[in-house]
Protein backbone atom coordinates (compact mmCIF):
# COMPACT_ATOMS: atom_id res chain seq x y z
CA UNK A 1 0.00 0.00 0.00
CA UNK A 2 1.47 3.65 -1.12
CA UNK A 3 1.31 6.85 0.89
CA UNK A 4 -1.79 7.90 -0.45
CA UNK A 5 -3.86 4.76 0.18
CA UNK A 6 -2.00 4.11 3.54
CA UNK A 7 -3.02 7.79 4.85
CA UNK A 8 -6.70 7.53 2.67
CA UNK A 9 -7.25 4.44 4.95
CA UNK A 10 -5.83 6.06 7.81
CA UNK A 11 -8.27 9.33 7.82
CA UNK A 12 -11.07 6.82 7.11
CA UNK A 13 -11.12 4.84 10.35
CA UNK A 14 -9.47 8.10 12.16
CA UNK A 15 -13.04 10.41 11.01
CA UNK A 16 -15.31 7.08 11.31
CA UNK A 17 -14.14 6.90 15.21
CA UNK A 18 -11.89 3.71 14.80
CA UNK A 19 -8.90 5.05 16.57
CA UNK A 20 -7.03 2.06 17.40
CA UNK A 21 -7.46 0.97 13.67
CA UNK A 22 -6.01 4.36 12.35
CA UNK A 23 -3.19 3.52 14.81
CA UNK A 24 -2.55 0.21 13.69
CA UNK A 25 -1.47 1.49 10.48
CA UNK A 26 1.42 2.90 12.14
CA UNK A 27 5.39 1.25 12.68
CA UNK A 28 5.90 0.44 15.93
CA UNK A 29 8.89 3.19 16.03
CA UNK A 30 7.28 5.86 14.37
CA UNK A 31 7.74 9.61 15.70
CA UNK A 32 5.52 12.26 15.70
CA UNK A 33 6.75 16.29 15.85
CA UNK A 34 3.93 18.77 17.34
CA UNK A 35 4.52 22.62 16.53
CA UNK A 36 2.55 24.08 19.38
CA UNK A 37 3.32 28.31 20.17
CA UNK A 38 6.96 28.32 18.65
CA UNK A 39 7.70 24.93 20.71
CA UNK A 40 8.00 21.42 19.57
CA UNK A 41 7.01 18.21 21.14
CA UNK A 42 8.53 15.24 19.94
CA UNK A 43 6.56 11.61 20.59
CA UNK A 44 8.62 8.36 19.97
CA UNK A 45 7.07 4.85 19.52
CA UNK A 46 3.89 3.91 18.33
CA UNK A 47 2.59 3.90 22.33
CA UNK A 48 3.74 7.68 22.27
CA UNK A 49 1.91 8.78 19.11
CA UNK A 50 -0.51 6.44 18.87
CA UNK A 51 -1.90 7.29 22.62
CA UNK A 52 -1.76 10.98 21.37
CA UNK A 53 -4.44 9.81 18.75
CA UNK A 54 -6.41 7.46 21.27
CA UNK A 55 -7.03 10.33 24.11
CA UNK A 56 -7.97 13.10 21.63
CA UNK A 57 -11.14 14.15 22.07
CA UNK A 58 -14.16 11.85 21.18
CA UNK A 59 -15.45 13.23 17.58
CA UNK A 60 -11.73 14.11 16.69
CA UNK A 61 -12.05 14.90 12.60
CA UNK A 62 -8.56 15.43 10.83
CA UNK A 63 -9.94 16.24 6.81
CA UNK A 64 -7.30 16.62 4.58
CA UNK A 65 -7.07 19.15 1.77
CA UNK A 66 -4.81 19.64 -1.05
CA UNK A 67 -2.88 17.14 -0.88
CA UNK A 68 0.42 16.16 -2.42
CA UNK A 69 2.02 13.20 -2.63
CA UNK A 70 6.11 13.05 -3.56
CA UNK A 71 6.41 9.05 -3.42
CA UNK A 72 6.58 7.83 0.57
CA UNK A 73 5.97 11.32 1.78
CA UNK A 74 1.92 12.50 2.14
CA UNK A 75 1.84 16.36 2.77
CA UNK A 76 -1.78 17.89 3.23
CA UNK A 77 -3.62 21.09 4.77
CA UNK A 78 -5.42 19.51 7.54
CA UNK A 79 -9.00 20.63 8.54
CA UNK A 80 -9.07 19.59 12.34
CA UNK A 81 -12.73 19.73 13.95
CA UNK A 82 -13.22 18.56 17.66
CA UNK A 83 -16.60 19.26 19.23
CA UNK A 84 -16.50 22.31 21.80
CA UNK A 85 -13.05 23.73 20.23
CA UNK A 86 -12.18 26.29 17.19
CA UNK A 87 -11.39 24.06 13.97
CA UNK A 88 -7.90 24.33 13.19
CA UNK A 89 -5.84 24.26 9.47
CA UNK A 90 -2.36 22.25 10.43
CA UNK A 91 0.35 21.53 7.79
CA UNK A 92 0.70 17.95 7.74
CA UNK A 93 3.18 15.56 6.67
CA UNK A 94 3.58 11.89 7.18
CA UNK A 95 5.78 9.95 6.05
CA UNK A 96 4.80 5.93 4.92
CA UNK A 97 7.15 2.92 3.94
CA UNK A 98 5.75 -0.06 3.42
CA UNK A 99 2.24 0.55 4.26
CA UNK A 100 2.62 1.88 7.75
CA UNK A 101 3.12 5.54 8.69
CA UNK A 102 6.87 6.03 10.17
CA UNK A 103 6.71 9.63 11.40
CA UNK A 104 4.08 12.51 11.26
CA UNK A 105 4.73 16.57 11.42
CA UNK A 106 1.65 18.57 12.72
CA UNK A 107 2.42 22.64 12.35
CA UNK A 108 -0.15 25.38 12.41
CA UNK A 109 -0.93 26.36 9.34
């Protein structure tokens, strides 16, 4: 599976509420980097970034938007809706080899 189907599947079952299947699609040493306020937070290992995923809010949406592929790399504006909060745009880019997501960079947009 290429980037595009891994992260098509991965927004699927992500927006559907099917967090732990969204987070199976990821390597077990994948790293995520979180721009928050000029600081970054780094999360290593799929229990790190994967548990970032599974205690967002319930009715988490991530909808991605003009999207561009460059082989393993998925980079999309991401339309991020929780209930109770101000939607957010994020830059997103994930990176995918062999079917499972190796490391993720959320920035505001």
């Amino acid at each position: 599976m290429g980037a595009v189907e891994t992260m098509e599947t991965f927004f699927e079952k992500l927006n559907a509420g099917d967090r732990q299947a969204a987070v199976q699609l990821m390597d077990e040493r994948t790293e995520m980097r979180v721009h928050v306020l000029g600081n970054v937070r780094t999360l290593r290992g799929v229990e790190q970034v994967g548990g970032w995923f599974l205690r967002a809010d319930r009715g988490l949406r991530m909808i991605p938007g003009d999207v561009r592929e460059t082989g393993n790399t998925y980079e999309a504006d991401v339309l991020v809706v929780r209930p109770g909060a101000p939607s957010q745009h994020l830059d997103a880019t994930f990176r995918v080899e062999a079917g499972l997501i190796t490391a993720i960079n959320l920035a505001p947009r």
